[in-house]
Protein backbone atom coordinates (compact mmCIF):
# COMPACT_ATOMS: atom_id res chain seq x y z
CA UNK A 1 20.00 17.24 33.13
CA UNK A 2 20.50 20.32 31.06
CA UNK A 3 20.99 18.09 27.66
CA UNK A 4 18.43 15.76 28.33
CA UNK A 5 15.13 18.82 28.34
CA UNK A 6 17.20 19.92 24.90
CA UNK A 7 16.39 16.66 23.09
CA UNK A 8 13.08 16.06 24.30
CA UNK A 9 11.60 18.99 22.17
CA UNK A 10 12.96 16.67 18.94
CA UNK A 11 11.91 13.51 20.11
CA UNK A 12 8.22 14.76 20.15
CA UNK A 13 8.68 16.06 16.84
CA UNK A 14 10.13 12.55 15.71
CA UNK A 15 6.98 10.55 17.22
CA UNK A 16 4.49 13.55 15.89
CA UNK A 17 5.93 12.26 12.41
CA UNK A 18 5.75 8.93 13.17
CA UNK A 19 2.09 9.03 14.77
CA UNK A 20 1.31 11.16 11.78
CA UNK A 21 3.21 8.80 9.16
CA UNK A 22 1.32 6.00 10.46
CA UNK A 23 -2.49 7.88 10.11
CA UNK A 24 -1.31 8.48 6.74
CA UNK A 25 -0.95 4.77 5.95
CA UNK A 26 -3.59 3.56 7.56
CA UNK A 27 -6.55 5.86 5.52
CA UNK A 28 -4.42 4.98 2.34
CA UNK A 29 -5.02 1.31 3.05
CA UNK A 30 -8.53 1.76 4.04
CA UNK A 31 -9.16 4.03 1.07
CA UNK A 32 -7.21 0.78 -1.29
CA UNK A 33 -10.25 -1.79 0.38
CA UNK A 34 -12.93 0.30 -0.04
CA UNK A 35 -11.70 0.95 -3.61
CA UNK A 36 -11.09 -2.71 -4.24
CA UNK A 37 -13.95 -4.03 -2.71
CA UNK A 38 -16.00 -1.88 -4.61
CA UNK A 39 -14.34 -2.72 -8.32
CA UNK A 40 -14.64 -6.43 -7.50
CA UNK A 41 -18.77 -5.66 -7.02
CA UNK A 42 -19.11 -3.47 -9.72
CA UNK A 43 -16.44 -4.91 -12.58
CA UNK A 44 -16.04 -8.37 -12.24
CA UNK A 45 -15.67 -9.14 -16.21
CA UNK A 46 -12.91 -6.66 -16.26
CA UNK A 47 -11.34 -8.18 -13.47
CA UNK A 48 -11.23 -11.99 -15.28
CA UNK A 49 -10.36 -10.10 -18.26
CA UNK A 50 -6.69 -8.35 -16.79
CA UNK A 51 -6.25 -11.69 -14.84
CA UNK A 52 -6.38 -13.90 -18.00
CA UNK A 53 -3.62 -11.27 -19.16
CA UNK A 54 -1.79 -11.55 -16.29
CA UNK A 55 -2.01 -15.37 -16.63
CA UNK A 56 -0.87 -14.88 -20.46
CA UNK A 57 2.12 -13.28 -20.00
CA UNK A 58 3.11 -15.58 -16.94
CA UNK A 59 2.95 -18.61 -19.02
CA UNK A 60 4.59 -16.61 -22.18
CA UNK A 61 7.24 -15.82 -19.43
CA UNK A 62 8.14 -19.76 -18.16
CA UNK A 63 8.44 -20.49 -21.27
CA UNK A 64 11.87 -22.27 -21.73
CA UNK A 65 14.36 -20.64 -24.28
CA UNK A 66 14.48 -22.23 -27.78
């Protein structure tokens, strides 16, 4: 019984960081969609502008090998 109470201290610690860990993600993912949703309102030409470089280099990528 002894050993048991001595690592239940650490396993609180361990789902502390984990509960923690996980916050941490979530408000960087919300934080990504509000910050995406609001460059697709605000800057849509530079939006079809990096896709159609995106797109360039694709195709400049399949290219076969002369």
């Amino acid at each position: 019984m002894t050993a048991r109470r001595r690592r239940l201290p650490h396993a609180r610690e361990e789902g502390q960081a984990l509960v923690e860990s996980a916050l941490l993600l979530a408000t960087l993912l919300g934080a990504l969609a509000v910050g995406g949703t609001w460059v697709l309102k605000t800057h849509p030409q530079m939006l079809r502008a990096i896709d159609a470089q995106v797109r360039g280099h694709c195709l400049a990528l399949s290219l076969p090998f002369p």
